[in-house]
PDB file of N, CA and C in Angstrom:
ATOM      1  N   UNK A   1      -2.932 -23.971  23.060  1.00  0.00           N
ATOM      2  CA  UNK A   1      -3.536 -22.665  23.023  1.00  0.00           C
ATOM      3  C   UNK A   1      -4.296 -22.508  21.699  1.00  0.00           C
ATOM      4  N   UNK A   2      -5.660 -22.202  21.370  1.00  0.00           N
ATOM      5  CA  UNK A   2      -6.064 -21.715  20.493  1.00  0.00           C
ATOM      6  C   UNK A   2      -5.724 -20.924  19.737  1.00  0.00           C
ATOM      7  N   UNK A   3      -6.022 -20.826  18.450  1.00  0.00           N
ATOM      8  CA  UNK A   3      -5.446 -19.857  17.504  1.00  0.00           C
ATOM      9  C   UNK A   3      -6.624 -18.624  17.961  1.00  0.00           C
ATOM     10  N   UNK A   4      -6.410 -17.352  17.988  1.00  0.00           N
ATOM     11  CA  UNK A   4      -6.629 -16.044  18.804  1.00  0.00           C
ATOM     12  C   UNK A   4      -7.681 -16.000  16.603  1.00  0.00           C
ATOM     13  N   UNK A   5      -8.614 -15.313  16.843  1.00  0.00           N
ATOM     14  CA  UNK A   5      -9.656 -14.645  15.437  1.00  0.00           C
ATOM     15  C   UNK A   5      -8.911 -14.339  14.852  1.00  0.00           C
ATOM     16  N   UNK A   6      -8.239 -13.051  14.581  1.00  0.00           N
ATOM     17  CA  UNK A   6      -7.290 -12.644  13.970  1.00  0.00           C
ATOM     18  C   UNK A   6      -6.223 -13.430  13.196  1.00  0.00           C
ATOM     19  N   UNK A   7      -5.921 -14.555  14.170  1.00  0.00           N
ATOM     20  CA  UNK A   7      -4.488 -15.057  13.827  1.00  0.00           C
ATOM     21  C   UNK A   7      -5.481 -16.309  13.049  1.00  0.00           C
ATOM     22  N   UNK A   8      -6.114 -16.634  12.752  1.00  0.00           N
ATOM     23  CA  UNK A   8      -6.972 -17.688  12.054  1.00  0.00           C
ATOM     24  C   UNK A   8      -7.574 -16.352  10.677  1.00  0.00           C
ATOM     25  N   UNK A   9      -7.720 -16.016  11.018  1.00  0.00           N
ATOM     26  CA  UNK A   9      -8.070 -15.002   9.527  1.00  0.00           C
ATOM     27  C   UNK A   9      -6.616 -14.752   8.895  1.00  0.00           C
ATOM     28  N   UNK A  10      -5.383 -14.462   9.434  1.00  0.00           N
ATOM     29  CA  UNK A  10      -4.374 -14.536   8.433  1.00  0.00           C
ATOM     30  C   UNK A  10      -3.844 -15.694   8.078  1.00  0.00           C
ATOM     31  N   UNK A  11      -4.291 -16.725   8.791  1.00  0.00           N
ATOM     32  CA  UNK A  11      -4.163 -17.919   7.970  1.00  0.00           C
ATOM     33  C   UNK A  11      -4.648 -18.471   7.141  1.00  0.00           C
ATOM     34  N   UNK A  12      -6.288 -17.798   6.738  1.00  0.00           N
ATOM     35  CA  UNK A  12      -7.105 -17.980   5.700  1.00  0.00           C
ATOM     36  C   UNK A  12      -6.439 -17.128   4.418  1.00  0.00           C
ATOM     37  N   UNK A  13      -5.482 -16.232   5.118  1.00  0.00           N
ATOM     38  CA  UNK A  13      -5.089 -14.783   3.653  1.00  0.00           C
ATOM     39  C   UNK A  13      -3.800 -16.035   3.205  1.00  0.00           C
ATOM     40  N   UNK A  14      -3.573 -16.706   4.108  1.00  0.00           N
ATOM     41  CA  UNK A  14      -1.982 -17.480   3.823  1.00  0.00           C
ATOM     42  C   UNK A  14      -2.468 -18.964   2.394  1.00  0.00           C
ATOM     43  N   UNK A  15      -4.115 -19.018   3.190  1.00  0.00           N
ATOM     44  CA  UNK A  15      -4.467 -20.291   2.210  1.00  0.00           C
ATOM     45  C   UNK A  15      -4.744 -19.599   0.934  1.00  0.00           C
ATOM     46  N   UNK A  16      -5.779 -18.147   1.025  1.00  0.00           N
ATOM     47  CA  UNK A  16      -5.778 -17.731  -0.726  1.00  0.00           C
ATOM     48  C   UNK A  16      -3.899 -17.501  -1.188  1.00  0.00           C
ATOM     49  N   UNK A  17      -3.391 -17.355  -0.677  1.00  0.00           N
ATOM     50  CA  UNK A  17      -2.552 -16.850  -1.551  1.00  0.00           C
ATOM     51  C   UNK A  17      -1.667 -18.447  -1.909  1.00  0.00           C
ATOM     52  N   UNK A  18      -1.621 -19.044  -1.018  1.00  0.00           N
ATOM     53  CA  UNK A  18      -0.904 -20.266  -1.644  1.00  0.00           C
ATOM     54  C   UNK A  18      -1.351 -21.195  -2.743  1.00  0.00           C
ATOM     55  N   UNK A  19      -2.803 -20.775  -2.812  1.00  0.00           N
ATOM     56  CA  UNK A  19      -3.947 -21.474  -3.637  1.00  0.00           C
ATOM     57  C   UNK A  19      -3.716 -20.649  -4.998  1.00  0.00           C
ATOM     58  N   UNK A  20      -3.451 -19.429  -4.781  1.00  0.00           N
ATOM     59  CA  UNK A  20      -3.619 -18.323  -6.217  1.00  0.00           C
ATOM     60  C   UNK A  20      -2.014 -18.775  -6.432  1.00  0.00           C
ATOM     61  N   UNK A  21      -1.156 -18.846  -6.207  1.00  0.00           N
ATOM     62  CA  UNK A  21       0.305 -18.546  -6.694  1.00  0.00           C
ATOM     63  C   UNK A  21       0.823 -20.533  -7.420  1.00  0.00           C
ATOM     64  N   UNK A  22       0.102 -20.915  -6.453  1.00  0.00           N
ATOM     65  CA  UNK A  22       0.931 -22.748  -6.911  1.00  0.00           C
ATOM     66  C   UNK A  22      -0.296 -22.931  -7.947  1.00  0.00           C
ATOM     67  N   UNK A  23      -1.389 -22.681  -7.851  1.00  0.00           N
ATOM     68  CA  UNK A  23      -2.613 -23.055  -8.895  1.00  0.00           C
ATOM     69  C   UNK A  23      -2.174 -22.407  -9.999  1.00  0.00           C
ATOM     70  N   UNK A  24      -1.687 -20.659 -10.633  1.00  0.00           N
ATOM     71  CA  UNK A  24      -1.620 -20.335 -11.698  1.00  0.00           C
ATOM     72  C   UNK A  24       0.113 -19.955 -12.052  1.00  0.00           C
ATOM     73  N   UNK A  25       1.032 -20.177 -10.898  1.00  0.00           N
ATOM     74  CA  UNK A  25       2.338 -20.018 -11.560  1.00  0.00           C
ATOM     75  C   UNK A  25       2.274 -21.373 -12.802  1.00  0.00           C
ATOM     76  N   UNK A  26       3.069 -20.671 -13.875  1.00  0.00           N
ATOM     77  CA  UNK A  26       3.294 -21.538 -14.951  1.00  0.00           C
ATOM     78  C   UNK A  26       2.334 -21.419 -16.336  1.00  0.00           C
ATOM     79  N   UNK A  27       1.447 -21.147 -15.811  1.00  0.00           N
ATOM     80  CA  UNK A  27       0.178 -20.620 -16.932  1.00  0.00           C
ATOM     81  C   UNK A  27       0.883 -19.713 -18.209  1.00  0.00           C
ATOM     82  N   UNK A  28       0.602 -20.405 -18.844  1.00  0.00           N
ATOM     83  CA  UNK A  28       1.218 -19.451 -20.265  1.00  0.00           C
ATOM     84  C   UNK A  28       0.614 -17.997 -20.327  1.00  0.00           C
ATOM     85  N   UNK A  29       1.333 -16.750 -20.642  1.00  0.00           N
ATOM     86  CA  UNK A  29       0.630 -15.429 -19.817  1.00  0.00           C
ATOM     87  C   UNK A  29       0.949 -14.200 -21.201  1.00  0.00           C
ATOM     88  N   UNK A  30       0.299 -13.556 -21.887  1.00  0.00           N
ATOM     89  CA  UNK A  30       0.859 -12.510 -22.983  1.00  0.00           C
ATOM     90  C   UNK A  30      -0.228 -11.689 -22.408  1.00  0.00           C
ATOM     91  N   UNK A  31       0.549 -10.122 -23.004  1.00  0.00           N
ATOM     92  CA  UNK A  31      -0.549  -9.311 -22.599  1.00  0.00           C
ATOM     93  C   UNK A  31      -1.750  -9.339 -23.138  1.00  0.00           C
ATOM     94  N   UNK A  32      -2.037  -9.590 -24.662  1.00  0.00           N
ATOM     95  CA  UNK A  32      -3.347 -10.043 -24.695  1.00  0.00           C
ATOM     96  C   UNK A  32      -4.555 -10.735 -23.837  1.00  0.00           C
ATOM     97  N   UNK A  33      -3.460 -11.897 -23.099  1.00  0.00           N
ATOM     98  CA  UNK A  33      -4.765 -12.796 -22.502  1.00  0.00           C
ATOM     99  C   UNK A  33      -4.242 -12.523 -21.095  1.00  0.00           C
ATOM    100  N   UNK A  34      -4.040 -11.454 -20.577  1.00  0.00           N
ATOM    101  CA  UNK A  34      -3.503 -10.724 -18.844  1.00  0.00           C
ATOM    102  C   UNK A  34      -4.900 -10.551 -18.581  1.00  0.00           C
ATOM    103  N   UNK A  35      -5.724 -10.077 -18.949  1.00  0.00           N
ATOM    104  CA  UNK A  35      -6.642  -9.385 -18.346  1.00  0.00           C
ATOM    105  C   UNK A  35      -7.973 -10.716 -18.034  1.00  0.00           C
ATOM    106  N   UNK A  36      -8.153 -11.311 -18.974  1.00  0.00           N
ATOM    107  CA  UNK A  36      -8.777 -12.796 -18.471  1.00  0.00           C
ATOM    108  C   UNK A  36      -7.887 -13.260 -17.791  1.00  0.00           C
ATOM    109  N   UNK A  37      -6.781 -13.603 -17.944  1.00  0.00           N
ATOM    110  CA  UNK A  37      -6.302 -14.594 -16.806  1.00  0.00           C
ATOM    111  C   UNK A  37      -6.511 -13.878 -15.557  1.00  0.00           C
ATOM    112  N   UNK A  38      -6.173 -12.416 -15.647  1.00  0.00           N
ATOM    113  CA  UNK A  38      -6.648 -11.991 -13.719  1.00  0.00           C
ATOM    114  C   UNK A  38      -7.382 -11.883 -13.303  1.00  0.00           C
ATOM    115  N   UNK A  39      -8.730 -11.834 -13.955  1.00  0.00           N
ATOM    116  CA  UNK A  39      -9.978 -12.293 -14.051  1.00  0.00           C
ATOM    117  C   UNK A  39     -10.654 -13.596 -13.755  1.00  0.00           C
ATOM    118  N   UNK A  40      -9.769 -14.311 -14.204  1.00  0.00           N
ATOM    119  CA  UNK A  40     -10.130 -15.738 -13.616  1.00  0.00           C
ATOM    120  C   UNK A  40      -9.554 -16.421 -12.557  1.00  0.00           C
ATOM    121  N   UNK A  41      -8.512 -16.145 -12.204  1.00  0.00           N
ATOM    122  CA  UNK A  41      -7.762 -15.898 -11.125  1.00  0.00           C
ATOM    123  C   UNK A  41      -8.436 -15.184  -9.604  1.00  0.00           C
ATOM    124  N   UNK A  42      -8.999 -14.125 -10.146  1.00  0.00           N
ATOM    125  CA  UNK A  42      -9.958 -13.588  -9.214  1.00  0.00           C
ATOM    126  C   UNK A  42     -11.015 -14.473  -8.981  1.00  0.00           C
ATOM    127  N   UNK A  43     -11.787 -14.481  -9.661  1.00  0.00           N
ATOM    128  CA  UNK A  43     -13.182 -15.363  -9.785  1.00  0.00           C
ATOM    129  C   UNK A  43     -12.503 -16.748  -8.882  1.00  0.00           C
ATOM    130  N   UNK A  44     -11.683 -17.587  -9.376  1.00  0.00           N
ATOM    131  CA  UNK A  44     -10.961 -18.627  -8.620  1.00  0.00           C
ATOM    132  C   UNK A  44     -10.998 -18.593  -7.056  1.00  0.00           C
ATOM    133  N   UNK A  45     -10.513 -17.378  -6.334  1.00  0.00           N
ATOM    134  CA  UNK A  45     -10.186 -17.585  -5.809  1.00  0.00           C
ATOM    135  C   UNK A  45     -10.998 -16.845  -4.639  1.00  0.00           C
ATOM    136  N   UNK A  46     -11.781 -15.887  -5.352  1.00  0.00           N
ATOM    137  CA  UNK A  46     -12.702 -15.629  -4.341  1.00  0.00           C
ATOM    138  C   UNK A  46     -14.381 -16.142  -4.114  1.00  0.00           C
ATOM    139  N   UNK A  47     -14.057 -17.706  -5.023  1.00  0.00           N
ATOM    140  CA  UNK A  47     -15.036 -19.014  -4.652  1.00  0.00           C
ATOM    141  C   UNK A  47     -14.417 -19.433  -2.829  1.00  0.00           C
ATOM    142  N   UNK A  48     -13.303 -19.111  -2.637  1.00  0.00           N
ATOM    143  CA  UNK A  48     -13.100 -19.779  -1.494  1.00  0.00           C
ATOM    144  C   UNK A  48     -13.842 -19.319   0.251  1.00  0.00           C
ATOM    145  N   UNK A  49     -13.501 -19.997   0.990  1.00  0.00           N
ATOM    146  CA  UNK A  49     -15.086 -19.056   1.884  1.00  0.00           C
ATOM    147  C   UNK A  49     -13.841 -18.186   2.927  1.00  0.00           C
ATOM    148  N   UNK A  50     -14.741 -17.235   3.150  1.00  0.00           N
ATOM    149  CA  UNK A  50     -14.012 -15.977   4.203  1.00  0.00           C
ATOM    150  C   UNK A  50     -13.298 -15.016   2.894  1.00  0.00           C
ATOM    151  N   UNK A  51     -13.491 -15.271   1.552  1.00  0.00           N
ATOM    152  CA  UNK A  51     -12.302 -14.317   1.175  1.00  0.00           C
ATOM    153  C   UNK A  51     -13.476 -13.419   0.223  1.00  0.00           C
ATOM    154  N   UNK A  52     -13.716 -12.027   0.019  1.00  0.00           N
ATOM    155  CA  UNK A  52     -14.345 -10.773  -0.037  1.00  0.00           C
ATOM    156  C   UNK A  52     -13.893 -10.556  -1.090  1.00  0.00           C
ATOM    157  N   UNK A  53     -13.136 -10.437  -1.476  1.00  0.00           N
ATOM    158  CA  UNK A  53     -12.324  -9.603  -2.073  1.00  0.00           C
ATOM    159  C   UNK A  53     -10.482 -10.201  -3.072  1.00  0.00           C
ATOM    160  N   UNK A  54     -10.828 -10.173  -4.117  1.00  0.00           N
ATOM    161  CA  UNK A  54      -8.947 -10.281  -5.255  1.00  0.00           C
ATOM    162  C   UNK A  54      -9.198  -9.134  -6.287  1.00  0.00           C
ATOM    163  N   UNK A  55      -7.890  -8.765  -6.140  1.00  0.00           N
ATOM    164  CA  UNK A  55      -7.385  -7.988  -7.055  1.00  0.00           C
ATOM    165  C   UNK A  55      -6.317  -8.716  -7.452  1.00  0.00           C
ATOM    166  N   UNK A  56      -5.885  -8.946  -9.298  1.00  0.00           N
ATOM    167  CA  UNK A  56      -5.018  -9.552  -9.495  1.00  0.00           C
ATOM    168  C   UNK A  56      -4.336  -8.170 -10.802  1.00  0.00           C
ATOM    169  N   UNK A  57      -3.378  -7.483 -10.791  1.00  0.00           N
ATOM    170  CA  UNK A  57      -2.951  -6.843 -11.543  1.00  0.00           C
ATOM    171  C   UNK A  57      -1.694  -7.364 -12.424  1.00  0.00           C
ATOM    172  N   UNK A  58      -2.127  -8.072 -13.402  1.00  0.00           N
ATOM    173  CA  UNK A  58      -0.765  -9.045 -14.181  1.00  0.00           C
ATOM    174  C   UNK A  58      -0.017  -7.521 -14.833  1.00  0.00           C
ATOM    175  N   UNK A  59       1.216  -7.492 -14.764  1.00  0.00           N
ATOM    176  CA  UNK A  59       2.053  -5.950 -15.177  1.00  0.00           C
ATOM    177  C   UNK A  59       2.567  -6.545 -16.510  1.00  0.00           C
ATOM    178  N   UNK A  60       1.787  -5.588 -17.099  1.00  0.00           N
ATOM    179  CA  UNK A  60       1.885  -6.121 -19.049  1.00  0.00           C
ATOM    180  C   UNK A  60       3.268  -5.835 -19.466  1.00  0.00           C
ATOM    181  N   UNK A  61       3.320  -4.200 -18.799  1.00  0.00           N
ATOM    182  CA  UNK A  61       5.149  -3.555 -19.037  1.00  0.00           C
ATOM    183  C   UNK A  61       6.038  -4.545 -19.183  1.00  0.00           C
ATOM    184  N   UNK A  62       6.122  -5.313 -17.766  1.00  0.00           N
ATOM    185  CA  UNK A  62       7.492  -6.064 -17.814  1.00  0.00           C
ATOM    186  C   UNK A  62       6.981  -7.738 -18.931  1.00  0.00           C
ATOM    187  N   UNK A  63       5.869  -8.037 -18.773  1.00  0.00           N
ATOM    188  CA  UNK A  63       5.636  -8.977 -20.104  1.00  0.00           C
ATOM    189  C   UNK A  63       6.507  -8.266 -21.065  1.00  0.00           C
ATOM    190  N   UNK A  64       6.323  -7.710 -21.911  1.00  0.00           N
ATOM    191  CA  UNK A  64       6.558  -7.127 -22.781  1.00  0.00           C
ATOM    192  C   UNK A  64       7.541  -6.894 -23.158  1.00  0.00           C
ATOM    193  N   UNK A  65       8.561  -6.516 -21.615  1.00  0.00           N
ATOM    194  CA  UNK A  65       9.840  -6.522 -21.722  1.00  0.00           C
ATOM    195  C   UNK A  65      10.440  -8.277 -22.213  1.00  0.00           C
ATOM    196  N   UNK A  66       9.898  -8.664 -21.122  1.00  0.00           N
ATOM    197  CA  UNK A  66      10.385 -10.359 -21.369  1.00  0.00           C
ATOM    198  C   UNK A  66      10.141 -10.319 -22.866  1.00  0.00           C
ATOM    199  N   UNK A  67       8.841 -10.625 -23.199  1.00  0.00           N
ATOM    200  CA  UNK A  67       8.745 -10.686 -24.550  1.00  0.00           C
ATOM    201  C   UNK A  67       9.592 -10.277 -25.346  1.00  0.00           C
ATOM    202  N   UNK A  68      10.087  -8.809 -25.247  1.00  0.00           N
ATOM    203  CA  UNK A  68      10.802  -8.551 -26.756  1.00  0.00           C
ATOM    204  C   UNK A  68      12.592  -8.971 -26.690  1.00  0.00           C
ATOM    205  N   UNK A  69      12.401  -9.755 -25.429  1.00  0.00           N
ATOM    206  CA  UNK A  69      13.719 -10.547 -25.295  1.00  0.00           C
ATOM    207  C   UNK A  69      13.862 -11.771 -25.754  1.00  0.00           C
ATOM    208  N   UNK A  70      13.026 -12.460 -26.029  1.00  0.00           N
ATOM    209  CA  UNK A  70      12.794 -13.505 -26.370  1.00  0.00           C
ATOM    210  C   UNK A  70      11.946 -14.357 -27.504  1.00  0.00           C
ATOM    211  N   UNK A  71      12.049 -15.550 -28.206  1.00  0.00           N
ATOM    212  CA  UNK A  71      11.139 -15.791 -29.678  1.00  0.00           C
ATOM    213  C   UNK A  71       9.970 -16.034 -29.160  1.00  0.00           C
ATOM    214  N   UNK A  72       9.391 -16.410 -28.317  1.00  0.00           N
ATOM    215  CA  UNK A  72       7.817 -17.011 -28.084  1.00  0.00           C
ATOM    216  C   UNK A  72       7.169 -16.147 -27.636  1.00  0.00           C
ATOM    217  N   UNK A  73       6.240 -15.863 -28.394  1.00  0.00           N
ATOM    218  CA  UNK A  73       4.983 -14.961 -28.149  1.00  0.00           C
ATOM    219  C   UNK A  73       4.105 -14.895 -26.521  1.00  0.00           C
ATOM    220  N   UNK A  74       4.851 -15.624 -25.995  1.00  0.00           N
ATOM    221  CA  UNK A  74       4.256 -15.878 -24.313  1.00  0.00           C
ATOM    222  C   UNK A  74       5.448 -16.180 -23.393  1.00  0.00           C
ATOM    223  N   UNK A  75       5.066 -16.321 -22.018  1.00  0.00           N
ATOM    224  CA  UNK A  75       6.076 -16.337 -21.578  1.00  0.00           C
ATOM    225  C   UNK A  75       5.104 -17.322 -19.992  1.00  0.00           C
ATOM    226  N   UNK A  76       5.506 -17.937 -18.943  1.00  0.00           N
ATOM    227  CA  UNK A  76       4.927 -18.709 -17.592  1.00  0.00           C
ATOM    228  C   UNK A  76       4.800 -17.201 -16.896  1.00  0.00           C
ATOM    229  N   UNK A  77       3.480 -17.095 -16.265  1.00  0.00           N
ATOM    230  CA  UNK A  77       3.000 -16.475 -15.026  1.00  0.00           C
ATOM    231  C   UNK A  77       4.161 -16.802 -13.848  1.00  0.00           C
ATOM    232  N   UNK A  78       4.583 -15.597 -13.065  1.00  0.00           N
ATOM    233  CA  UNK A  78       5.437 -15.774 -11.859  1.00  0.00           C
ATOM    234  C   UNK A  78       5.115 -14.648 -11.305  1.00  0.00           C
ATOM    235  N   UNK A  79       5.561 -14.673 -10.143  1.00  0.00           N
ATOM    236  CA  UNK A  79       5.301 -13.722  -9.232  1.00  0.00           C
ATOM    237  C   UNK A  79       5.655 -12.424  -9.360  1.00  0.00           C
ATOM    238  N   UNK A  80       6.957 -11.763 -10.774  1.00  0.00           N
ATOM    239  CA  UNK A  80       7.368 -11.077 -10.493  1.00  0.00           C
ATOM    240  C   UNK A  80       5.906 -10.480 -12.103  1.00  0.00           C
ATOM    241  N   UNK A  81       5.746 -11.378 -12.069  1.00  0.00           N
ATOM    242  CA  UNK A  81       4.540 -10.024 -13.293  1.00  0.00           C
ATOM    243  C   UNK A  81       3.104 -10.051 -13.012  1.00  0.00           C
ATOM    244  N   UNK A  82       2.959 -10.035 -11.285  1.00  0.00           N
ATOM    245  CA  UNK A  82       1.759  -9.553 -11.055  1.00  0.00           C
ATOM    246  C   UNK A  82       1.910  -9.271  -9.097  1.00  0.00           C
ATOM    247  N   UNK A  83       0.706  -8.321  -9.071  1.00  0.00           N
ATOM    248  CA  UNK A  83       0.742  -8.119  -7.715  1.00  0.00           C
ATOM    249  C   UNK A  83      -0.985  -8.301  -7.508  1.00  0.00           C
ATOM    250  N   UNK A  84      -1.121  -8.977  -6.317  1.00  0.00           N
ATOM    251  CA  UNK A  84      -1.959  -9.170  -5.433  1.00  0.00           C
ATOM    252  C   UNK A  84      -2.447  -8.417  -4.408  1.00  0.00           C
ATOM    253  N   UNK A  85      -3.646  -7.741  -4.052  1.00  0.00           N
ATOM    254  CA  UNK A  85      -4.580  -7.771  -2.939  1.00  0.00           C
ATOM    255  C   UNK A  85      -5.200  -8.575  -2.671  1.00  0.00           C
ATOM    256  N   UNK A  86      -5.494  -8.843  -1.515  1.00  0.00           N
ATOM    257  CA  UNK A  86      -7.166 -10.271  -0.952  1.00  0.00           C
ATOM    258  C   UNK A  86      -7.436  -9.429   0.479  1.00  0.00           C
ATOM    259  N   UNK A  87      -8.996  -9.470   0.577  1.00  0.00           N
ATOM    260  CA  UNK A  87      -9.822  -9.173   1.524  1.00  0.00           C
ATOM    261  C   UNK A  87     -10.173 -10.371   2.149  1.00  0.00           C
ATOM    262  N   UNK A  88      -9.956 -10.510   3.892  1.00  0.00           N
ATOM    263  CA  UNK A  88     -10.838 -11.624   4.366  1.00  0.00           C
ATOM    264  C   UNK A  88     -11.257 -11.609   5.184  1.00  0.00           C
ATOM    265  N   UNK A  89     -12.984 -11.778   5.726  1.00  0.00           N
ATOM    266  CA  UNK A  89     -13.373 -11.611   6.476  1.00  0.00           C
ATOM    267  C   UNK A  89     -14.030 -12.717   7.208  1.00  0.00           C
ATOM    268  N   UNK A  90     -13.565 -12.610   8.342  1.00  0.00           N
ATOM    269  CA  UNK A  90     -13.668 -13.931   9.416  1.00  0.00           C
ATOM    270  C   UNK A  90     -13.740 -13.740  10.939  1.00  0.00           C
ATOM    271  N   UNK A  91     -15.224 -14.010  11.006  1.00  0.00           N
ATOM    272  CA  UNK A  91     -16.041 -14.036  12.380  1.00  0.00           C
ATOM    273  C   UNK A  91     -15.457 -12.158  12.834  1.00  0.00           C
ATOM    274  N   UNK A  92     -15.797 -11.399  11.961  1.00  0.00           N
ATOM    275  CA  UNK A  92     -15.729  -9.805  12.475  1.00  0.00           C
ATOM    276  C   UNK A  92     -14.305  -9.651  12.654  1.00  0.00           C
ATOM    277  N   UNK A  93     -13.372 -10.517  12.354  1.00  0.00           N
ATOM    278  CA  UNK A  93     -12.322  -9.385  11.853  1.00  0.00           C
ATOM    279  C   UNK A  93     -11.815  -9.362  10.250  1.00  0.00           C
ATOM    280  N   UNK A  94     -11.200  -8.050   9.909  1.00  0.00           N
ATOM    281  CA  UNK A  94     -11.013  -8.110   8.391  1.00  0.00           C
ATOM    282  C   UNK A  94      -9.461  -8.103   8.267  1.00  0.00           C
ATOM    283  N   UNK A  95      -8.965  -8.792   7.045  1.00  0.00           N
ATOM    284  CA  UNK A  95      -7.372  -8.671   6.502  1.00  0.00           C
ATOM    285  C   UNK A  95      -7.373  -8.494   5.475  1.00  0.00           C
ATOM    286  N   UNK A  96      -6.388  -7.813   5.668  1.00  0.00           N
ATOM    287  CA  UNK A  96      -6.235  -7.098   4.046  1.00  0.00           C
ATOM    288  C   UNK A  96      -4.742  -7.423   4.101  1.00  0.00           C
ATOM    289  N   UNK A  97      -4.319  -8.526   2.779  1.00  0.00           N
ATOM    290  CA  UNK A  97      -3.007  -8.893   2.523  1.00  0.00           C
ATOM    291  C   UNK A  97      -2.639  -8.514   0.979  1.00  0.00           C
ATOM    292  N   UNK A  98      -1.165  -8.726   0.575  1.00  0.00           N
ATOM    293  CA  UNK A  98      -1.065  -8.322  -0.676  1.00  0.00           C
ATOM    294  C   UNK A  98       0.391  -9.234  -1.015  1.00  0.00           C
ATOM    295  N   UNK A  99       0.852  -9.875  -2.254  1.00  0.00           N
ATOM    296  CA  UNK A  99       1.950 -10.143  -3.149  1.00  0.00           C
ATOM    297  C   UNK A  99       1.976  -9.261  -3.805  1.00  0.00           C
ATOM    298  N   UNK A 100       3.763  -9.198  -3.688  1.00  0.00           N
ATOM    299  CA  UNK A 100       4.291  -8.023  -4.498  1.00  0.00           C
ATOM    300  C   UNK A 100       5.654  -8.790  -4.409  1.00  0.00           C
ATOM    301  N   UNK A 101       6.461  -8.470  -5.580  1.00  0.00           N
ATOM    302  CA  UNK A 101       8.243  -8.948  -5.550  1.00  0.00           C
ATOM    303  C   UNK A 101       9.069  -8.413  -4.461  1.00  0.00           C
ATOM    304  N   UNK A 102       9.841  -8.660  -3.626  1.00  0.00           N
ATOM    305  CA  UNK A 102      10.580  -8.250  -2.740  1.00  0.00           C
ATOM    306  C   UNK A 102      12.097  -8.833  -2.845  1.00  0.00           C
ATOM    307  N   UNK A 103      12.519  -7.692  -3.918  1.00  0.00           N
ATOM    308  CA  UNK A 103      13.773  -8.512  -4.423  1.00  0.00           C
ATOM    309  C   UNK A 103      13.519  -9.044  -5.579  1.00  0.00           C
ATOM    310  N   UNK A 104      14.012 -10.418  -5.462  1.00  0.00           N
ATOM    311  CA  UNK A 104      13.241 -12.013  -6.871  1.00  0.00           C
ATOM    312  C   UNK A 104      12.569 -12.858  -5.840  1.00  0.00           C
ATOM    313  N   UNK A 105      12.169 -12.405  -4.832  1.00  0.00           N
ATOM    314  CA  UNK A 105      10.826 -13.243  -4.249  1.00  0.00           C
ATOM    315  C   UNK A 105       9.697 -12.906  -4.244  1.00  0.00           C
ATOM    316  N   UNK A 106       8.535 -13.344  -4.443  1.00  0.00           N
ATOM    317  CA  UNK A 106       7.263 -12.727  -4.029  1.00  0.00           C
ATOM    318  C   UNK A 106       6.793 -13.170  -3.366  1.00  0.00           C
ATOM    319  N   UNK A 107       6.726 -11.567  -1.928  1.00  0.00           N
ATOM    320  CA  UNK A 107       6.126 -11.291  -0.880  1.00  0.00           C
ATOM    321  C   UNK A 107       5.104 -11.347  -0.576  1.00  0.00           C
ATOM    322  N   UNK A 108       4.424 -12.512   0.135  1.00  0.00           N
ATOM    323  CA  UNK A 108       2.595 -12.180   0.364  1.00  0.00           C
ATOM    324  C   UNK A 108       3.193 -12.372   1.853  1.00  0.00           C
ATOM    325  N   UNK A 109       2.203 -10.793   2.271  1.00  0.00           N
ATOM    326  CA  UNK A 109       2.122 -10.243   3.260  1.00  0.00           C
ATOM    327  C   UNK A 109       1.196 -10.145   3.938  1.00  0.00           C
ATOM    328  N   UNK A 110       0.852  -9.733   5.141  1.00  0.00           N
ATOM    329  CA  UNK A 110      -0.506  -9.135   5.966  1.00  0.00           C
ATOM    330  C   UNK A 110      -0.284  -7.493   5.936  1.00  0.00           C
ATOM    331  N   UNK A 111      -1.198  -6.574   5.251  1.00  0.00           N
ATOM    332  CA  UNK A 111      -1.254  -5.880   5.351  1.00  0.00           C
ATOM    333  C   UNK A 111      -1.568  -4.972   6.230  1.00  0.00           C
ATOM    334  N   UNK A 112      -2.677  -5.157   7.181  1.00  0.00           N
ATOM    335  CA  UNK A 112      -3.786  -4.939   8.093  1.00  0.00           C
ATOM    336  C   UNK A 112      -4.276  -5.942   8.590  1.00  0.00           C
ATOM    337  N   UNK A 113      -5.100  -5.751   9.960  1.00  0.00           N
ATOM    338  CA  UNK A 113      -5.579  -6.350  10.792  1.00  0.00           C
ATOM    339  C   UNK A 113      -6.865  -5.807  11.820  1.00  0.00           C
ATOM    340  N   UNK A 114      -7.704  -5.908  11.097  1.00  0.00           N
ATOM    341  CA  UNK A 114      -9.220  -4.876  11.895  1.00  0.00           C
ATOM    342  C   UNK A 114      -9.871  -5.834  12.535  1.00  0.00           C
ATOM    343  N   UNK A 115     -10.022  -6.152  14.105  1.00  0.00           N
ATOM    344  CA  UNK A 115     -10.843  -6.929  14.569  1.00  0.00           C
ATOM    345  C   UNK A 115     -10.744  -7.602  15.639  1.00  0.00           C
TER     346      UNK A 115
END
């Protein structure tokens, strides 16, 4: 059976996000350099084709927290200090997915489904 439009467009939201999370988990991350890294992260990843749209919001708060727990001025990118949107649009339908922590996992989800 063919994969149905829809169900091939959330598999394109399944490839950005596996591409954004294994490509930059580990990246050395302070709030200083949050805002380029989600920046480039974005740019990264919305080179890929069908995808519209990243939002990468690295959450400085809980850096910060880590940070003042610890001696090193940085700390590895993980899932729990940033959340994700991605837009993708493929052959007229659109998805809108998102990572977010669910628990100590991070959740990339399908948000929506127009098409």
């Amino acid at each position: 059976m063919k994969p149905t439009t829809p169900q091939e467009a959330c598999f394109e939201a399944g490839i950005k996000f596996g591409t954004l999370y294994h490509q930059f988990a580990g990246t050395p991350v302070a709030p200083e350099s949050s805002d380029s890294l989600a920046a480039a992260m974005e740019d990264a990843i919305e080179n890929q084709p069908f995808c519209t749209a990243v939002t990468v919001d690295i959450l400085d708060e809980k850096l910060r927290k880590t940070l003042a727990e610890q001696s090193a001025d940085y700390t590895e990118l993980t899932g729990e200090y940033m959340e994700v949107e991605l837009i993708i649009e493929y052959d007229g339908c659109t998805v809108a997915a998102s990572m977010a922590m669910d628990g100590d996992y991070p959740r990339m989800q399908v948000d929506d489904v127009d098409g």
